[in-house]
PDB file of N, CA and C in Angstrom:
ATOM      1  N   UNK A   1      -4.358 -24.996  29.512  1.00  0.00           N
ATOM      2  CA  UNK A   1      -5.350 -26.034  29.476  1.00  0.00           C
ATOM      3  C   UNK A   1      -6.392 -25.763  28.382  1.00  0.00           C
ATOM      4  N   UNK A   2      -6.582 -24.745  28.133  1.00  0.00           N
ATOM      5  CA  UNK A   2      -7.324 -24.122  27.169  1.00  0.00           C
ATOM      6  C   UNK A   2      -7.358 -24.866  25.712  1.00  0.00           C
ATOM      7  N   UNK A   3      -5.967 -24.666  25.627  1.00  0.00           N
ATOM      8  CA  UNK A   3      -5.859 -25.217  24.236  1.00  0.00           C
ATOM      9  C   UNK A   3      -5.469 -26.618  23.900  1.00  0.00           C
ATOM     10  N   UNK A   4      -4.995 -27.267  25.198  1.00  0.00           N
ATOM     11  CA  UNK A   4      -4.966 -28.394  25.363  1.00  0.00           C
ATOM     12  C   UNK A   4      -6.682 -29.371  25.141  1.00  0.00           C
ATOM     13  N   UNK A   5      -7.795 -28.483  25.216  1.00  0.00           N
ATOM     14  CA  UNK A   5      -8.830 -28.516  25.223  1.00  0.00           C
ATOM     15  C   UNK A   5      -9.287 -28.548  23.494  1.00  0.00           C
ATOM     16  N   UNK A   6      -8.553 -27.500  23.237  1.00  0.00           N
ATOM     17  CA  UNK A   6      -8.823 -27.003  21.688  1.00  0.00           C
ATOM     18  C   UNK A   6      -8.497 -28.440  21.124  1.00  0.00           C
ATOM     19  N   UNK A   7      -7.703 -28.843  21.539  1.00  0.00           N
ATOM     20  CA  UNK A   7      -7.051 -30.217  20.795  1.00  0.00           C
ATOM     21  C   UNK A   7      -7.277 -31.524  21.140  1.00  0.00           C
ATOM     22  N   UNK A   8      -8.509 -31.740  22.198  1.00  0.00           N
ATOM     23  CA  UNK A   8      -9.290 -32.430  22.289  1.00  0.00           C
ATOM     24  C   UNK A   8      -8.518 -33.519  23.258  1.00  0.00           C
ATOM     25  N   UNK A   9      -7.392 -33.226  24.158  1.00  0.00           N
ATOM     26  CA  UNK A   9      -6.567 -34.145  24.484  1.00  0.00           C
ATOM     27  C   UNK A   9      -6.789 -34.603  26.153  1.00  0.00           C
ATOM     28  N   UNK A  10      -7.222 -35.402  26.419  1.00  0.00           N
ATOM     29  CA  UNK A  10      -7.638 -36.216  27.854  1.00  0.00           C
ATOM     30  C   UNK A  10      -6.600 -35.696  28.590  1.00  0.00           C
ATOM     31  N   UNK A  11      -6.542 -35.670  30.225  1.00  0.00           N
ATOM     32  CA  UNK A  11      -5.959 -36.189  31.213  1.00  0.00           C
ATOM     33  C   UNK A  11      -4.770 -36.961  31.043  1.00  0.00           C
ATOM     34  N   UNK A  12      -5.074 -38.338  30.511  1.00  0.00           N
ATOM     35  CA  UNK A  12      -4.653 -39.402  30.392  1.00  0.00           C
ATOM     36  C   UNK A  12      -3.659 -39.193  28.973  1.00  0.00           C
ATOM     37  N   UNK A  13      -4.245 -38.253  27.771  1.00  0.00           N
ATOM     38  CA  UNK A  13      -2.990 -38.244  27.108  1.00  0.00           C
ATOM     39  C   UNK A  13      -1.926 -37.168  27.669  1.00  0.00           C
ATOM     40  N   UNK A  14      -2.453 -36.273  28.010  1.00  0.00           N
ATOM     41  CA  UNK A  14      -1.620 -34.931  28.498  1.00  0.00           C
ATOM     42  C   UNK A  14      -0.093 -36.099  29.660  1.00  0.00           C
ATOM     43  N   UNK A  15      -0.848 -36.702  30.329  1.00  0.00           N
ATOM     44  CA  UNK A  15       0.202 -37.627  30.997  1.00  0.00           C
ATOM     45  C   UNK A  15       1.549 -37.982  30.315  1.00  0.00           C
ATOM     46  N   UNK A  16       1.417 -38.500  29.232  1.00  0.00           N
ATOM     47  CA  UNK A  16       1.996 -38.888  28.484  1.00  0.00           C
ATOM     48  C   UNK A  16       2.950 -38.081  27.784  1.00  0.00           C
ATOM     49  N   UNK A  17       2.874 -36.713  27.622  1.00  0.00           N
ATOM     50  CA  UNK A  17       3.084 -35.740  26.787  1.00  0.00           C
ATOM     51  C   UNK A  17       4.076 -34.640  27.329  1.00  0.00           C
ATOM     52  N   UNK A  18       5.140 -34.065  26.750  1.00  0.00           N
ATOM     53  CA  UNK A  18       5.597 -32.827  27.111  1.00  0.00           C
ATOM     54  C   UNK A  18       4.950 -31.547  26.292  1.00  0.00           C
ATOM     55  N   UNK A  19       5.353 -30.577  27.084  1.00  0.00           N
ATOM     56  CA  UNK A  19       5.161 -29.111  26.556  1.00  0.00           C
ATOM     57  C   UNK A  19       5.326 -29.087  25.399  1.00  0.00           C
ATOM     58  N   UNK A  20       6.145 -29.431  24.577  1.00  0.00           N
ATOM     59  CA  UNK A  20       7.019 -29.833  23.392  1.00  0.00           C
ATOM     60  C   UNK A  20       6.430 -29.982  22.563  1.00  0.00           C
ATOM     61  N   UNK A  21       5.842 -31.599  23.019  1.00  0.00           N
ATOM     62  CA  UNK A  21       4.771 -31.826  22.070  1.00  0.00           C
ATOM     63  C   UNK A  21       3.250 -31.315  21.469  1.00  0.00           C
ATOM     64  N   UNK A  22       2.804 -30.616  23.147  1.00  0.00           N
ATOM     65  CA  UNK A  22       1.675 -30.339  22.867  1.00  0.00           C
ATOM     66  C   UNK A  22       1.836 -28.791  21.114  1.00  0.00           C
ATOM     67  N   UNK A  23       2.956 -28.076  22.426  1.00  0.00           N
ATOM     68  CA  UNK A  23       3.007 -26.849  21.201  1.00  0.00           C
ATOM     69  C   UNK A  23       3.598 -27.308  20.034  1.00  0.00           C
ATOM     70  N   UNK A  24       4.111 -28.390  19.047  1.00  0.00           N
ATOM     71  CA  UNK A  24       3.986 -28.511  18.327  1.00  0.00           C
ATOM     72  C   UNK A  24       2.675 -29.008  17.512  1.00  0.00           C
ATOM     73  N   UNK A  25       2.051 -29.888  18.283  1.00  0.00           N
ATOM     74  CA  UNK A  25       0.424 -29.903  17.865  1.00  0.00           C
ATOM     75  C   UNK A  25      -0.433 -28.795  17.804  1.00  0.00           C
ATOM     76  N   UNK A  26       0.029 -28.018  18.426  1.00  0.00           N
ATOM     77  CA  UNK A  26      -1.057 -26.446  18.442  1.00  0.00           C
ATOM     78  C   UNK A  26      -0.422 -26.229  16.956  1.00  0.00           C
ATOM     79  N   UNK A  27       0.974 -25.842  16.638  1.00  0.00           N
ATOM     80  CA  UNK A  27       1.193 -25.546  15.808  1.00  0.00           C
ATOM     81  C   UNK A  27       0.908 -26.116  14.494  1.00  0.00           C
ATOM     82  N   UNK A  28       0.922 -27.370  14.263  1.00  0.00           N
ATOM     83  CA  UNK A  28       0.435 -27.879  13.244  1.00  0.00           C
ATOM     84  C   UNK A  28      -0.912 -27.962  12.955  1.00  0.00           C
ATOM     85  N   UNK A  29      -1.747 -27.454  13.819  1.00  0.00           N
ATOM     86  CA  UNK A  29      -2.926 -27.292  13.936  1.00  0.00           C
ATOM     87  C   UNK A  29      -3.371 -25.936  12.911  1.00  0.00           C
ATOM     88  N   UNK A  30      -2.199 -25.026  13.459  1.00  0.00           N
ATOM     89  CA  UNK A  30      -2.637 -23.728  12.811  1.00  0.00           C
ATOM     90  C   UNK A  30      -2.059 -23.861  11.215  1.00  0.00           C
ATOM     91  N   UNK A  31      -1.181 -24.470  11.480  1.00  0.00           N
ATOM     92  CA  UNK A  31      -0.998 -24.569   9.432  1.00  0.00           C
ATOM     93  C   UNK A  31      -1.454 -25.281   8.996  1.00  0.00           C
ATOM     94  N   UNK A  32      -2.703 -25.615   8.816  1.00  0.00           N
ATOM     95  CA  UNK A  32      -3.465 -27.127   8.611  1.00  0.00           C
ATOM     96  C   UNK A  32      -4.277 -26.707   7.074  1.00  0.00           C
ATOM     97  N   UNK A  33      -5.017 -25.099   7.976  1.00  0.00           N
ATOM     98  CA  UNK A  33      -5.044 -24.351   6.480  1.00  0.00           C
ATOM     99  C   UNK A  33      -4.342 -23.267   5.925  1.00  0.00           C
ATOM    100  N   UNK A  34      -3.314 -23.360   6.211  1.00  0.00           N
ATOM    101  CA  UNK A  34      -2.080 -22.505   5.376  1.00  0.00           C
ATOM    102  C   UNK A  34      -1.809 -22.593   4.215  1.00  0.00           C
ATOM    103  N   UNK A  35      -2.298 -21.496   3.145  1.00  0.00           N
ATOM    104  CA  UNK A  35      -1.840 -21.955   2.049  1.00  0.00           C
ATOM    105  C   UNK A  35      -0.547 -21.039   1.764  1.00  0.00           C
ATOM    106  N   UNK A  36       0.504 -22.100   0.938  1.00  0.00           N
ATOM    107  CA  UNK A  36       1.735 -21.541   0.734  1.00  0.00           C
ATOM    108  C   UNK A  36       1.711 -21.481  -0.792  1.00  0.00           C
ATOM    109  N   UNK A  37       1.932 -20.353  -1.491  1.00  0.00           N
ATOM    110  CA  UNK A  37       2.448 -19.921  -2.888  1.00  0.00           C
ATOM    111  C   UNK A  37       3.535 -20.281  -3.720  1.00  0.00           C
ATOM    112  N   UNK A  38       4.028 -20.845  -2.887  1.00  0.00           N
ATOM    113  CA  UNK A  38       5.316 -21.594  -3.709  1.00  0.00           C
ATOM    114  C   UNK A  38       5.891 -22.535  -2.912  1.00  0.00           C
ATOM    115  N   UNK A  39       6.045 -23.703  -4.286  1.00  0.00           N
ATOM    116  CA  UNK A  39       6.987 -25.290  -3.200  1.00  0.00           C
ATOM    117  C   UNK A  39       8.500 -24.854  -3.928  1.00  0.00           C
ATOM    118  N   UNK A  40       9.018 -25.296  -2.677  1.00  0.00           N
ATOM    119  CA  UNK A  40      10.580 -25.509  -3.199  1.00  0.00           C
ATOM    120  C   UNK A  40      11.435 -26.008  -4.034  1.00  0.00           C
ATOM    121  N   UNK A  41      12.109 -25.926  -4.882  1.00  0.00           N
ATOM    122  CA  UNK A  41      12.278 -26.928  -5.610  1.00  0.00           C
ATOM    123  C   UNK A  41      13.972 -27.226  -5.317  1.00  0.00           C
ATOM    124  N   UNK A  42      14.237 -28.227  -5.635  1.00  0.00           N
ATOM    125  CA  UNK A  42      15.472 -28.833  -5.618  1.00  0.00           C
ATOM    126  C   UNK A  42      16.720 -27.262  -5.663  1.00  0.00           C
ATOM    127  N   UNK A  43      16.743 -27.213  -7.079  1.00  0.00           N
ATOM    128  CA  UNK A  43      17.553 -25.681  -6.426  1.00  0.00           C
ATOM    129  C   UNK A  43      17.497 -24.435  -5.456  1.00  0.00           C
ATOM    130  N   UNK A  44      16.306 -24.141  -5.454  1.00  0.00           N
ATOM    131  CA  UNK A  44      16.221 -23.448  -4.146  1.00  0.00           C
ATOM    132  C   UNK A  44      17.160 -23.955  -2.680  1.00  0.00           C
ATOM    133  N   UNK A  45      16.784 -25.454  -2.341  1.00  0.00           N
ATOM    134  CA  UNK A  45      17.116 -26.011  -1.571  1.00  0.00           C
ATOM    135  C   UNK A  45      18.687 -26.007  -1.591  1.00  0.00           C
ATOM    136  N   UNK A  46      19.524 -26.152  -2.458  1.00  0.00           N
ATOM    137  CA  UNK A  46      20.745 -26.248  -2.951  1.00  0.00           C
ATOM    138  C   UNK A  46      21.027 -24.247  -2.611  1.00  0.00           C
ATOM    139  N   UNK A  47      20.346 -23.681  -3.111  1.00  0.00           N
ATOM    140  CA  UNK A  47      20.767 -22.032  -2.608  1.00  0.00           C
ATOM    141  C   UNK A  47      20.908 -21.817  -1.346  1.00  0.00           C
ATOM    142  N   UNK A  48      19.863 -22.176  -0.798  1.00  0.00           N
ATOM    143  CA  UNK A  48      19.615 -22.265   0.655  1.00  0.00           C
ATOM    144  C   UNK A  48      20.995 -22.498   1.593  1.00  0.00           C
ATOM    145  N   UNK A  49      21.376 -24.340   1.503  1.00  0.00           N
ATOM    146  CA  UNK A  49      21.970 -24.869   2.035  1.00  0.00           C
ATOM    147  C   UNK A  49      23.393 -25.608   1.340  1.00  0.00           C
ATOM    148  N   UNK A  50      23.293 -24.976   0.281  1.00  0.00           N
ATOM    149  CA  UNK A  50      24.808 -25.203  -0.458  1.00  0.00           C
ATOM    150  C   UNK A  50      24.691 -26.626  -1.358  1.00  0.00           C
ATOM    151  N   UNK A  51      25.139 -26.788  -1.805  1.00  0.00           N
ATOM    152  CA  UNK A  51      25.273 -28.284  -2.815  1.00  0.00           C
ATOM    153  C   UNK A  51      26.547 -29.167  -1.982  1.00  0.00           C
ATOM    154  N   UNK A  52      26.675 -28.906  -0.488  1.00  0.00           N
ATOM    155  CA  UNK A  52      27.262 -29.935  -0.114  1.00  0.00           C
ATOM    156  C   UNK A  52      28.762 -30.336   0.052  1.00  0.00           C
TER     157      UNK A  52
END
């Protein structure tokens, strides 16, 4: 409930809501100021997951 608190979320939305969702909102919460050093670029993505 705590952090359900942190995230400012009513009664009435929590109703509405699974576990699921909430911890993905916590989570996007915490990378909100994440800074990342490098974007991906098209080949990376292709290393990653193959060209298909």
């Amino acid at each position: 409930m705590l952090r359900c608190a942190e995230l400012n979320l009513s009664d009435e939305a929590l109703a509405g809501m699974t576990m699921g969702m909430v911890y993905d909102m916590l989570t996007e919460k915490l990378n909100d100021n994440e800074q990342y050093p490098y974007k991906a670029t098209q080949e990376d993505i292709y290393a990653f997951f193959g060209r298909g």
